[in-house]
Protein backbone atom coordinates (compact mmCIF):
# COMPACT_ATOMS: atom_id res chain seq x y z
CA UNK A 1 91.38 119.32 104.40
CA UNK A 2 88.69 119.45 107.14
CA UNK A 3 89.70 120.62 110.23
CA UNK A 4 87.23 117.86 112.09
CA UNK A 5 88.96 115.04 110.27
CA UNK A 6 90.81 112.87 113.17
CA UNK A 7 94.49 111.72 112.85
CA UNK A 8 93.27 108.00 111.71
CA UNK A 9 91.41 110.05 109.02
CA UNK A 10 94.43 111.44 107.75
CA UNK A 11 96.11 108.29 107.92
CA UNK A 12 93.69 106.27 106.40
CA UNK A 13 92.89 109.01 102.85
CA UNK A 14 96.64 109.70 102.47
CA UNK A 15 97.70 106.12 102.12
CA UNK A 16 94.54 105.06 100.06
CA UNK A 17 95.63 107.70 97.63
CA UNK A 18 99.07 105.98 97.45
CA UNK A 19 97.59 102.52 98.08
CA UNK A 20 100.01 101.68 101.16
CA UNK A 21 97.97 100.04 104.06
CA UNK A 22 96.92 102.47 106.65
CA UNK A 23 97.29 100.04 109.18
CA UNK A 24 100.94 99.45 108.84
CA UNK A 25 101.40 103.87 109.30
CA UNK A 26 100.75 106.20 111.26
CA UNK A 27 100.47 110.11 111.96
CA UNK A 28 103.97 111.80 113.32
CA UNK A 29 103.72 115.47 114.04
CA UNK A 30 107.22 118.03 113.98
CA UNK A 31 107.22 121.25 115.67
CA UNK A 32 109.78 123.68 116.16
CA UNK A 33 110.63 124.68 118.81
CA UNK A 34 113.39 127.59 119.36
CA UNK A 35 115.80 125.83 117.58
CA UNK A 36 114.82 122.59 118.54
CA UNK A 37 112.07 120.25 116.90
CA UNK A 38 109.60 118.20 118.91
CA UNK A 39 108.18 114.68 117.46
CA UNK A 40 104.94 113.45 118.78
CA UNK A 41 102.60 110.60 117.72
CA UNK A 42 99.40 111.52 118.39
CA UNK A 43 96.84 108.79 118.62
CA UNK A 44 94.07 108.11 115.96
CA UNK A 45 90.91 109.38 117.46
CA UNK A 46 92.69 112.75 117.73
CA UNK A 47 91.08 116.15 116.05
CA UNK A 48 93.65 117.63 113.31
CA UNK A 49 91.97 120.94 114.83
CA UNK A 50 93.31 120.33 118.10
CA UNK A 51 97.02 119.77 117.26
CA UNK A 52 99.85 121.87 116.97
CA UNK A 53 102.84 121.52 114.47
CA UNK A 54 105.12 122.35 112.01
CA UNK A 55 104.95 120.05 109.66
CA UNK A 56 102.98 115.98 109.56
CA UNK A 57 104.48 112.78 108.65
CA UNK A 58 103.05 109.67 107.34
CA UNK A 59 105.32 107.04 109.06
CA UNK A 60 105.75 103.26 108.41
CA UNK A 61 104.86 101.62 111.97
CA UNK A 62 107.10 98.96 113.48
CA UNK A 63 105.63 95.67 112.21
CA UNK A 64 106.46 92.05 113.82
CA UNK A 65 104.99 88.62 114.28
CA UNK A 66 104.69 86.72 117.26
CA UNK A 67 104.21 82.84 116.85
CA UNK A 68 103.10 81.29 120.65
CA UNK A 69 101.45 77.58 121.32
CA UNK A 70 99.13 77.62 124.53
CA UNK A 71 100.81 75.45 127.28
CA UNK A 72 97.94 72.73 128.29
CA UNK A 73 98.84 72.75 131.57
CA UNK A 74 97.61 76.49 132.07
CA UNK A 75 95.60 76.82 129.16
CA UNK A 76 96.82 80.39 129.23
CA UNK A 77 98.47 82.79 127.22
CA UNK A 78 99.27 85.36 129.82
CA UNK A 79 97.54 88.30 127.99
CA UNK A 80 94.38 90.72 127.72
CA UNK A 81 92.65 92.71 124.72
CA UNK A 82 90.58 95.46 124.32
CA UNK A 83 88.86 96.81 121.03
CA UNK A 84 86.95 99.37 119.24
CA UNK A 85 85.57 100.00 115.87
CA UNK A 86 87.05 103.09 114.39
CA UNK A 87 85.85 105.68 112.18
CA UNK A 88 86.40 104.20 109.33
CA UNK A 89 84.27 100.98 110.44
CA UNK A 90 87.57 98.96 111.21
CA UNK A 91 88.07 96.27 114.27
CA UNK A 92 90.85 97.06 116.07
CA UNK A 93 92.35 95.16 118.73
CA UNK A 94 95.10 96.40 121.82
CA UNK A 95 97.10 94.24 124.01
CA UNK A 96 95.63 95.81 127.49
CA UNK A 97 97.51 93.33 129.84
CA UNK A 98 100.56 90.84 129.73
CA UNK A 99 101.41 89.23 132.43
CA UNK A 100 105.35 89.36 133.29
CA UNK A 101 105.42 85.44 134.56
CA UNK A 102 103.61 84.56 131.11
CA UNK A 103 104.32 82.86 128.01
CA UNK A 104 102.94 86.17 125.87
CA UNK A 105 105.72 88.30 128.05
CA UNK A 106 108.71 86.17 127.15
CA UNK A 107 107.58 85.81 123.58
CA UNK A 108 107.68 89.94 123.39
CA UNK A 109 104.23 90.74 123.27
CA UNK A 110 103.66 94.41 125.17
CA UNK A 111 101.02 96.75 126.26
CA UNK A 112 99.85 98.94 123.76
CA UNK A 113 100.81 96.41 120.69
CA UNK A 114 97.81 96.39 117.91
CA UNK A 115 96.72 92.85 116.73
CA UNK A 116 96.46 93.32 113.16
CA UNK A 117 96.52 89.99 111.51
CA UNK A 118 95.37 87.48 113.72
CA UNK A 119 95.71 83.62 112.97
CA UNK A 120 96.55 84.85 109.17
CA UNK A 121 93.23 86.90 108.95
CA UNK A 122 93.24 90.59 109.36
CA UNK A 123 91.66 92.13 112.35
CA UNK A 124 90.04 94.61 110.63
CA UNK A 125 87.45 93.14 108.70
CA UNK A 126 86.41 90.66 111.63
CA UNK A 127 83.60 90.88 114.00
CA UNK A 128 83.97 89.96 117.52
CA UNK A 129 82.21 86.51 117.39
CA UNK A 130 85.32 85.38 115.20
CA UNK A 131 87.53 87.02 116.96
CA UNK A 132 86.90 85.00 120.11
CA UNK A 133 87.02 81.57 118.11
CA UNK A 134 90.66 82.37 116.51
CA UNK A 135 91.83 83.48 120.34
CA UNK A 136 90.38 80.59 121.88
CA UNK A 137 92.58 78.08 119.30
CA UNK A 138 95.49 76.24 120.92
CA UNK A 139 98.00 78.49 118.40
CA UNK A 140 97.96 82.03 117.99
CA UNK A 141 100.44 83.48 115.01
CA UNK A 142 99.93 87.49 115.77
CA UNK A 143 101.13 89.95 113.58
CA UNK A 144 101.71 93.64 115.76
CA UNK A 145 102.62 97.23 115.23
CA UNK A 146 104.04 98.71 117.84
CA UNK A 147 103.85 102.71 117.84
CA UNK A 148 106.83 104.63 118.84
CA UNK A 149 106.85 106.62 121.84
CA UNK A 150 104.57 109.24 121.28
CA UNK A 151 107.38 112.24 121.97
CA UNK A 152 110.29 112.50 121.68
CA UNK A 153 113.25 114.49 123.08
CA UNK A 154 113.72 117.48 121.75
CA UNK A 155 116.66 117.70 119.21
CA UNK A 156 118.76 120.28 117.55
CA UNK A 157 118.52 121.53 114.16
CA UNK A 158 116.48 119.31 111.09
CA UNK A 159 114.00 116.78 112.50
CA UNK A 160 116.17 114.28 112.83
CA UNK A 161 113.97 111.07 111.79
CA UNK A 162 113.94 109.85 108.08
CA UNK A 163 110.50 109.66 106.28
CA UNK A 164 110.37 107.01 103.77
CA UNK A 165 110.74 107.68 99.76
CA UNK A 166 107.82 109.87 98.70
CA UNK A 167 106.44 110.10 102.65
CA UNK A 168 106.05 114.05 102.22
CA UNK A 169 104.68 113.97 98.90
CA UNK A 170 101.89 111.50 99.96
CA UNK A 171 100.70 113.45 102.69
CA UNK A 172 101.10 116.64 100.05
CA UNK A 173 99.03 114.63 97.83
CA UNK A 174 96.46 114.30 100.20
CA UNK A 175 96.13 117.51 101.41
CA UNK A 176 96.07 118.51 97.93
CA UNK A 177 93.26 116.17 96.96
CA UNK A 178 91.05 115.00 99.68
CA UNK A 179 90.23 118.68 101.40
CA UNK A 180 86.87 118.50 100.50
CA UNK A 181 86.71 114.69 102.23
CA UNK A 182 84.03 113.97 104.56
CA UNK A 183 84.70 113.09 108.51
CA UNK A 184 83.95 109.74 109.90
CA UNK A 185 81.40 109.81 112.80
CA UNK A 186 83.73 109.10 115.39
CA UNK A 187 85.30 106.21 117.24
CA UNK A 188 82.18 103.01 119.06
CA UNK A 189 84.75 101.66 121.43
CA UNK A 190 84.01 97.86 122.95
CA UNK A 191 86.09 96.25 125.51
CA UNK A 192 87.10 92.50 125.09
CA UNK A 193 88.54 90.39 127.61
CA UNK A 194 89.53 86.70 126.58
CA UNK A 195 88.91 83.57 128.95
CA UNK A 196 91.95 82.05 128.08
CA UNK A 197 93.94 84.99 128.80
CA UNK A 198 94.12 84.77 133.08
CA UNK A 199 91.54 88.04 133.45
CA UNK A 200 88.31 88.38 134.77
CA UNK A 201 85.75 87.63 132.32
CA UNK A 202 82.28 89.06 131.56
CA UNK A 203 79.78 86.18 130.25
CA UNK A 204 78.70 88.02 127.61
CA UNK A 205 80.49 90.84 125.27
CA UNK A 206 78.29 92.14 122.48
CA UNK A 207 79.79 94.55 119.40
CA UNK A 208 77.57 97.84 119.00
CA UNK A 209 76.63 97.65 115.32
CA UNK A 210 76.49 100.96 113.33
């Protein structure tokens, strides 16, 4: 394993070799400390050179879908978006904003959720220009992963969360396999604010390409 490889690298050659969807995972890192343990999620763009742990766990997110219908009195869904391309040439797309008095809020939607099928087409094959058009439809059917927090108190003893069946031997697997992988390039972030979501609006957002 290369030690510039980012988390999302990990993420992304451990479940190809196991064929789960990297989207739906993440990276969880366990250190000991004393007799205690320490669990931390450390985001994608993260080195693997930069980290400190124990041991690393591939970890099924927390995956839900959101169904909401634009009120046409307001024309507004009460929520923001930012997005990047990561390195493994993937849209993704945030929830920046939501406004508490909005119809997003009381549906559940949250800061920090990733969009990751939007409209029943996934976010990470789309370019912006699309992206805009499904946002800007009347109906929005989002499905999210939401990350856990990204510590968490220390405990006593054994880690105490449970990795899925064959979670340690995928990640094994990977290390075992891929350590001669190439690193992606890095993270081309964009930012994307909707019209119809009650921000302030550029008149133009481009994607870099590349």
């Amino acid at each position: 394993m290369r030690r510039d490889h980012t988390v999302a690298d990990v993420v992304s050659l451990a479940c190809k070799s196991k064929q789960l969807d990297p989207s739906l995972h993440c990276l969880r890192l366990h250190r000991c400390l004393a007799q205690n343990v320490e669990v931390r999620t450390p985001t994608p763009s993260e080195l693997l050179h930069d980290l400190l742990y124990d041991e690393l766990e591939v970890f099924l997110l927390n995956v839900f879908t959101l169904h909401m219908t634009r009120p046409v009195c307001t024309g507004d869904f009460g929520f923001a978006v930012t997005g990047h391309i990561d390195g493994q040439r993937n849209s993704r797309i945030f929830v920046s904003e939501v406004l508490s008095d909005g119809l997003a809020f009381s549906e559940g939607l949250r800061p920090g959720d990733e969009i990751v099928v939007l409209n029943g087409r996934g976010v990470s094959t789309l370019d912006l220009g699309l992206i805009q058009t499904l946002f800007a439809e009347q109906t929005l059917q989002l499905t999210l992963r939401r990350d856990a927090p990204s510590t968490s108190p220390l405990t006593s003893g054994p880690s105490t969360p449970t990795p899925l069946p064959n979670q340690s031997q995928l990640l094994q697997d990977f290390l075992d396999t891929h350590h001669r992988a190439k690193s992606t390039t890095g993270e081309k972030a964009y930012t994307h604010i909707l019209t119809h979501m009650h921000m302030h609006t550029p008149s133009t957002v481009s994607l870099p390409k590349g």
